[in-house]
N, C-alpha and C. Protein backbone atom coordinates (compact mmCIF):
# COMPACT_ATOMS: atom_id res chain seq x y z
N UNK A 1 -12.04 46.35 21.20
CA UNK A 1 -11.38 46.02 22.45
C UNK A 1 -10.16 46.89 22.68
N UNK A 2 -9.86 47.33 21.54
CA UNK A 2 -8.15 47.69 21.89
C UNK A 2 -8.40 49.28 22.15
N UNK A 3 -9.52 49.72 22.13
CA UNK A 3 -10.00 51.21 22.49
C UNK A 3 -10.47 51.61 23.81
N UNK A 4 -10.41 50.39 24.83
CA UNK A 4 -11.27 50.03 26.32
C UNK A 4 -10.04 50.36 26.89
N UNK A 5 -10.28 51.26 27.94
CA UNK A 5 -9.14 51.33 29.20
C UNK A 5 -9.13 49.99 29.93
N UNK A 6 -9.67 48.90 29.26
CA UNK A 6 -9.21 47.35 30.36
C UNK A 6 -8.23 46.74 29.54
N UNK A 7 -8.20 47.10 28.24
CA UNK A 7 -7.01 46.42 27.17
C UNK A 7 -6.32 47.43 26.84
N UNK A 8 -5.71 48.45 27.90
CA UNK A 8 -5.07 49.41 27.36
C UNK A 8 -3.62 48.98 27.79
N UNK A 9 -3.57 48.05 28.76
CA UNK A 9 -2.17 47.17 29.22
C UNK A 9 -1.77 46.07 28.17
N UNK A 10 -0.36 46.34 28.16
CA UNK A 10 0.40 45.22 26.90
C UNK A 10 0.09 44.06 27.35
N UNK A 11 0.72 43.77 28.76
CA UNK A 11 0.64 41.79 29.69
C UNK A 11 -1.08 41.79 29.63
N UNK A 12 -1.80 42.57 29.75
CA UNK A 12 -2.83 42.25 29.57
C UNK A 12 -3.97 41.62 28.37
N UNK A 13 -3.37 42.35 27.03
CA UNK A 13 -3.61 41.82 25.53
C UNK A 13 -2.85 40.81 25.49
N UNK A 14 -1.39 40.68 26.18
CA UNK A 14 -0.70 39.38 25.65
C UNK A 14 -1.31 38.09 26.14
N UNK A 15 -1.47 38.16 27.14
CA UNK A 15 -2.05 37.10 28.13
C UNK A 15 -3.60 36.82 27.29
N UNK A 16 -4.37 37.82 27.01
CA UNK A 16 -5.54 37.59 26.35
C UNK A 16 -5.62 36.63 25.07
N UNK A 17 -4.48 36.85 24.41
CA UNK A 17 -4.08 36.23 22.92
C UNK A 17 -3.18 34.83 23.37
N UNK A 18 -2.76 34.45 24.16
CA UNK A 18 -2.44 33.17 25.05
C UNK A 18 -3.39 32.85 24.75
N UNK A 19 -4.44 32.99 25.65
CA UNK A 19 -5.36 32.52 25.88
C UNK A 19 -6.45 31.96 24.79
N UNK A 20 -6.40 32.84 23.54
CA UNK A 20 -7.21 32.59 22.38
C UNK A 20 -6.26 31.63 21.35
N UNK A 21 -5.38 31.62 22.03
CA UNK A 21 -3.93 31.00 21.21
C UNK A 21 -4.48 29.20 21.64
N UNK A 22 -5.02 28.99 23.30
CA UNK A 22 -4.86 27.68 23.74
C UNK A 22 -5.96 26.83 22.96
N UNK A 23 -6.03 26.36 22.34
CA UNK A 23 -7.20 25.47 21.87
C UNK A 23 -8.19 24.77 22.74
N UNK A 24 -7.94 24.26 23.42
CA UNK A 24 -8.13 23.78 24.85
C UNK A 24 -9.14 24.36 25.23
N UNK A 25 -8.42 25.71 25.79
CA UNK A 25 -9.71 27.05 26.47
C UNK A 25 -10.59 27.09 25.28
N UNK A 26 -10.17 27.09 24.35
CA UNK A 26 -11.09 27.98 23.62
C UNK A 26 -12.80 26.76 23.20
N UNK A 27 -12.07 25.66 22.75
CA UNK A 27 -12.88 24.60 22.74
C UNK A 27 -13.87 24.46 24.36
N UNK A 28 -13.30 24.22 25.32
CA UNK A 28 -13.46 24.14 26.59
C UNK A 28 -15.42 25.43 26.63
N UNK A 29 -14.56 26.42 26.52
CA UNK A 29 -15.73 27.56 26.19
C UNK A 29 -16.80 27.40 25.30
N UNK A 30 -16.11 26.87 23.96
CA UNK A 30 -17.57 26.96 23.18
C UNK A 30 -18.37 25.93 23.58
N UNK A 31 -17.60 24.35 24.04
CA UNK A 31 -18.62 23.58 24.65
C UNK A 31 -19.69 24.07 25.34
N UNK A 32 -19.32 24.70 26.54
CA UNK A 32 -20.24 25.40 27.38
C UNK A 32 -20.70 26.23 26.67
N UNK A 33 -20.96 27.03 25.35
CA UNK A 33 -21.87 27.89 25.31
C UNK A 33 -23.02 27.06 24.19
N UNK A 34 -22.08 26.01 24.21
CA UNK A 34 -23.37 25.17 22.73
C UNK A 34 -24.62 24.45 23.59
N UNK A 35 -24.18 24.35 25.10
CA UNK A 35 -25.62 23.16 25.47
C UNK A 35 -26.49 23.69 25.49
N UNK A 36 -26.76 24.83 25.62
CA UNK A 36 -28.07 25.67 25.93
C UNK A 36 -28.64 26.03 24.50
N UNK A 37 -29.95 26.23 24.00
CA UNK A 37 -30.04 26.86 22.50
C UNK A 37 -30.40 28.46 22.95
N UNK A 38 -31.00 29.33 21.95
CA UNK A 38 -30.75 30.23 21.95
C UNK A 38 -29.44 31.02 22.60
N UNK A 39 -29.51 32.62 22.68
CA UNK A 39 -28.53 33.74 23.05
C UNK A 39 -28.01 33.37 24.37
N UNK A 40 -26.40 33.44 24.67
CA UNK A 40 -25.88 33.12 25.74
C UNK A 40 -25.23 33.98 25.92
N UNK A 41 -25.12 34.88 27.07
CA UNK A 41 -24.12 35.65 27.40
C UNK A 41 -23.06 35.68 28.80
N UNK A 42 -22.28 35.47 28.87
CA UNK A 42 -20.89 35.59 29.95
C UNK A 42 -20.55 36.40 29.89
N UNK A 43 -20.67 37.61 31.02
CA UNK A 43 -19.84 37.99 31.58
C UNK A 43 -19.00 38.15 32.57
N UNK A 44 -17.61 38.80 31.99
CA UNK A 44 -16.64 39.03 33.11
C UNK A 44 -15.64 37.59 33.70
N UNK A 45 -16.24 37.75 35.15
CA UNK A 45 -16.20 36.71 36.08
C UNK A 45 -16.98 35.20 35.76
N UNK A 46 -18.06 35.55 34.72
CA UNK A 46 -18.93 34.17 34.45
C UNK A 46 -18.22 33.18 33.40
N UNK A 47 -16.90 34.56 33.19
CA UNK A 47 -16.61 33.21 32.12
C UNK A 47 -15.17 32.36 32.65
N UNK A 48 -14.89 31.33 32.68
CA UNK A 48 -14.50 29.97 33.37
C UNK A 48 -12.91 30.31 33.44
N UNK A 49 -12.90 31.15 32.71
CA UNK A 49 -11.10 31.13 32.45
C UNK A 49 -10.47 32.15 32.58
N UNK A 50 -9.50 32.02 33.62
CA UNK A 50 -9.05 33.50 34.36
C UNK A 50 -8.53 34.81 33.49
N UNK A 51 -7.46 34.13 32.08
CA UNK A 51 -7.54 35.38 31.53
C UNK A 51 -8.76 35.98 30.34
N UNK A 52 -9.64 35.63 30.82
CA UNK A 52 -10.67 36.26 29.55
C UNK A 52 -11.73 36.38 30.73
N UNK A 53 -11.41 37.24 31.89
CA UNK A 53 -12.81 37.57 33.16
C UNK A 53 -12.44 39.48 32.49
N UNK A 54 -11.99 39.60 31.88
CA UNK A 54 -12.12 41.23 31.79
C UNK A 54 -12.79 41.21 30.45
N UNK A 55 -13.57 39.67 29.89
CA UNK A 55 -14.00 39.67 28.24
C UNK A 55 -15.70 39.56 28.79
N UNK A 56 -16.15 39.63 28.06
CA UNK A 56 -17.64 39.09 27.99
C UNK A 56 -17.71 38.29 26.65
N UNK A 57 -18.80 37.06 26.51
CA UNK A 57 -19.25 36.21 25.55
C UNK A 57 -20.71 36.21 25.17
N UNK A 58 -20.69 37.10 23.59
CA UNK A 58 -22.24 36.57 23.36
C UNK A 58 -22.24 35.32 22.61
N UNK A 59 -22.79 34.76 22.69
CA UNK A 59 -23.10 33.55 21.41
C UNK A 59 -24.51 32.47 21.48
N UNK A 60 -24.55 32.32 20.01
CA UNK A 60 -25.41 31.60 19.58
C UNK A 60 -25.64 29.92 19.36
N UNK A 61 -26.56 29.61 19.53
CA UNK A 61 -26.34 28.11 19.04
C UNK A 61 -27.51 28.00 17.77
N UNK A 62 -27.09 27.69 16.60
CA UNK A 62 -27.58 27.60 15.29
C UNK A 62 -28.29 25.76 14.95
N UNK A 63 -27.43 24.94 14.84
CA UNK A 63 -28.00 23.43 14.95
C UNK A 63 -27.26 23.34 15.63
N UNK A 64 -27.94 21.85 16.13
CA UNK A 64 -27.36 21.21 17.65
C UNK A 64 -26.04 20.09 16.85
N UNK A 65 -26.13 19.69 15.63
CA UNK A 65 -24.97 19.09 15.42
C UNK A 65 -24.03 19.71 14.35
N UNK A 66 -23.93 21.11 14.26
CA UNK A 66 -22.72 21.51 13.98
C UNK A 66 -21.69 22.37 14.92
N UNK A 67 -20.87 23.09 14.76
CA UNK A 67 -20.31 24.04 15.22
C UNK A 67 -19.92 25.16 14.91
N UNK A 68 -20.59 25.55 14.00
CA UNK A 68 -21.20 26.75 13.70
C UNK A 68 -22.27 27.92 14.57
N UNK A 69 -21.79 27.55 15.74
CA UNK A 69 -22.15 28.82 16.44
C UNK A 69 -21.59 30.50 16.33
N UNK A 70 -22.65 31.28 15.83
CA UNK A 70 -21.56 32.47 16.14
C UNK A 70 -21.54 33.07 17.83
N UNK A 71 -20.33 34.02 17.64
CA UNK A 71 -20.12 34.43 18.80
C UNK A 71 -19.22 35.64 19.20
N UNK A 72 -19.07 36.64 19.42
CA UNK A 72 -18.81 37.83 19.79
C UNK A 72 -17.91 37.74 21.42
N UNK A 73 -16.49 37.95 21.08
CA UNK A 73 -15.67 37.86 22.59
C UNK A 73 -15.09 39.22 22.56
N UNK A 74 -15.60 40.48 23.39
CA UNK A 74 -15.29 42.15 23.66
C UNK A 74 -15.17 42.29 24.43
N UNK A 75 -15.55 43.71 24.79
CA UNK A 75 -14.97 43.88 26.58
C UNK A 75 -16.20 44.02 27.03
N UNK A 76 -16.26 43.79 28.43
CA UNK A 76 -17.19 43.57 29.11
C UNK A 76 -18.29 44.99 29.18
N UNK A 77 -17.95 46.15 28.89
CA UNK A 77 -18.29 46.90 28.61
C UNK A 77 -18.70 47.36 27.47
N UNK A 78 -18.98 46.12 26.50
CA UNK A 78 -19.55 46.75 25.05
C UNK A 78 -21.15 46.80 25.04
N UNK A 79 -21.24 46.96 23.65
CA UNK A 79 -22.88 47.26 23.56
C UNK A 79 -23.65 46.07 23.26
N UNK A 80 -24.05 45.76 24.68
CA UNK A 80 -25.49 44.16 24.80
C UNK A 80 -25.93 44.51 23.40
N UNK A 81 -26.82 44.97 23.46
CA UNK A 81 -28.27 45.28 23.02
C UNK A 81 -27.56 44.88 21.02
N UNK A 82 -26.72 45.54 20.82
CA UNK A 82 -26.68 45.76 19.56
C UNK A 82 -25.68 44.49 19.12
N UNK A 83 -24.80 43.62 20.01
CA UNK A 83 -23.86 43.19 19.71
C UNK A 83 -25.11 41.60 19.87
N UNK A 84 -26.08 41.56 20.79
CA UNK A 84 -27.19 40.22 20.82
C UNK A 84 -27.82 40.15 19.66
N UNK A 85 -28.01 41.55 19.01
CA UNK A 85 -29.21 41.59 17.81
C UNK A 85 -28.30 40.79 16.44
N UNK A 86 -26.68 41.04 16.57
CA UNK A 86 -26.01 40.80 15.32
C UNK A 86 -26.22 39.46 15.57
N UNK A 87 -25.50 38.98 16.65
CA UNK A 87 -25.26 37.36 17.07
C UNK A 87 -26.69 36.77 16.53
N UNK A 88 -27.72 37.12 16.98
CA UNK A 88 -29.02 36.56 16.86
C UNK A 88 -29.53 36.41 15.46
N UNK A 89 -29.57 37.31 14.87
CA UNK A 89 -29.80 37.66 13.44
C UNK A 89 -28.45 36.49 12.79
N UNK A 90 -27.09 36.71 12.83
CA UNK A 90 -26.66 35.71 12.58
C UNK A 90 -26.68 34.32 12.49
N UNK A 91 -26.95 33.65 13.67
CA UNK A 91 -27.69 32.69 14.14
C UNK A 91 -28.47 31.73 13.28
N UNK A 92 -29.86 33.35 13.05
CA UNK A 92 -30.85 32.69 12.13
C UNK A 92 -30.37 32.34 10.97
N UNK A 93 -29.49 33.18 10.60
CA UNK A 93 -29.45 33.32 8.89
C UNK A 93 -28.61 31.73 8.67
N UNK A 94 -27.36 31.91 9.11
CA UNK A 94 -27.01 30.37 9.31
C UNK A 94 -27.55 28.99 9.57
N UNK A 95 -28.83 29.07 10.57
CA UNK A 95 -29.42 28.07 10.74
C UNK A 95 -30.34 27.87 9.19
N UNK A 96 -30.48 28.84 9.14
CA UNK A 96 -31.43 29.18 7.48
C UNK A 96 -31.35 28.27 6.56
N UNK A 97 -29.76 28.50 6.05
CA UNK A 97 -29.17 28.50 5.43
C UNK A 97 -28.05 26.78 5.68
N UNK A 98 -28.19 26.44 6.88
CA UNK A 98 -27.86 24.98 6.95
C UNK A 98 -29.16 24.07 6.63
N UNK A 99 -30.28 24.36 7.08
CA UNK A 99 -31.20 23.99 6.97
C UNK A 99 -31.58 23.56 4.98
N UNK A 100 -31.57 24.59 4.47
CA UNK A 100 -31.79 24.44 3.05
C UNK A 100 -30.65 23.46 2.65
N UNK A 101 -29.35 23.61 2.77
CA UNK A 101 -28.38 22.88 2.18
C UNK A 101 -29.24 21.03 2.95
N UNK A 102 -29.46 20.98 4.06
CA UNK A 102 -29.58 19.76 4.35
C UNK A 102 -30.22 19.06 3.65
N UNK A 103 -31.51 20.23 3.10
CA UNK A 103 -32.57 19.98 2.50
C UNK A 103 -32.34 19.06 0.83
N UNK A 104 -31.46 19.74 0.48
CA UNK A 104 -30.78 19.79 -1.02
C UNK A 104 -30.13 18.37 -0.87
N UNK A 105 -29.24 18.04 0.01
CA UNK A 105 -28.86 16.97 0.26
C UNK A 105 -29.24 15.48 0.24
């Protein structure tokens, strides 16, 4: 992010880190990205909260009752393709891997 001419402004990173600072937002967000299963992506403008419309959101939903979703917050201009394959692949491996522990349990 800090290599993008959209985070090349100071009030602009500061305000960004507010923002990741509020618990609130940040909770607020992952709610919305957990109802759906599989790959979710927001961008820009799609995402709900005014200072993170210059971010994009990939993320995953792994089980429906943890919160262990992963998730990827860059600039709206990063790389889909390669940044969905990590999230996704992540995803699995975690769900994998909750899955066995439940098992053990």
């Amino acid at each position: 992010m800090f290599e993008t001419p959209e985070f090349a402004d100071v009030e602009t990173m500061r305000s960004l880190f507010r923002a990741f600072d509020d618990k609130y937002k940040l909770l607020k967000l992952l709610d919305k990205t957990s109802t759906a299963e599989g790959i979710k992506v927001f961008i820009g403008s799609e995402n709900p909260f005014f200072e993170m419309q210059g971010c994009s959101l990939v993320s995953a939903t792994t089980m429906q009752e943890t919160w262990w979703d992963p998730g990827v917050i860059g600039p709206v201009r990063m790389q889909y393709k390669q940044v969905i394959q990590v999230v996704d692949y992540t995803s699995r491996l975690l769900s994998r891997i909750l899955e066995e522990r439940l098992q053990r349990a």
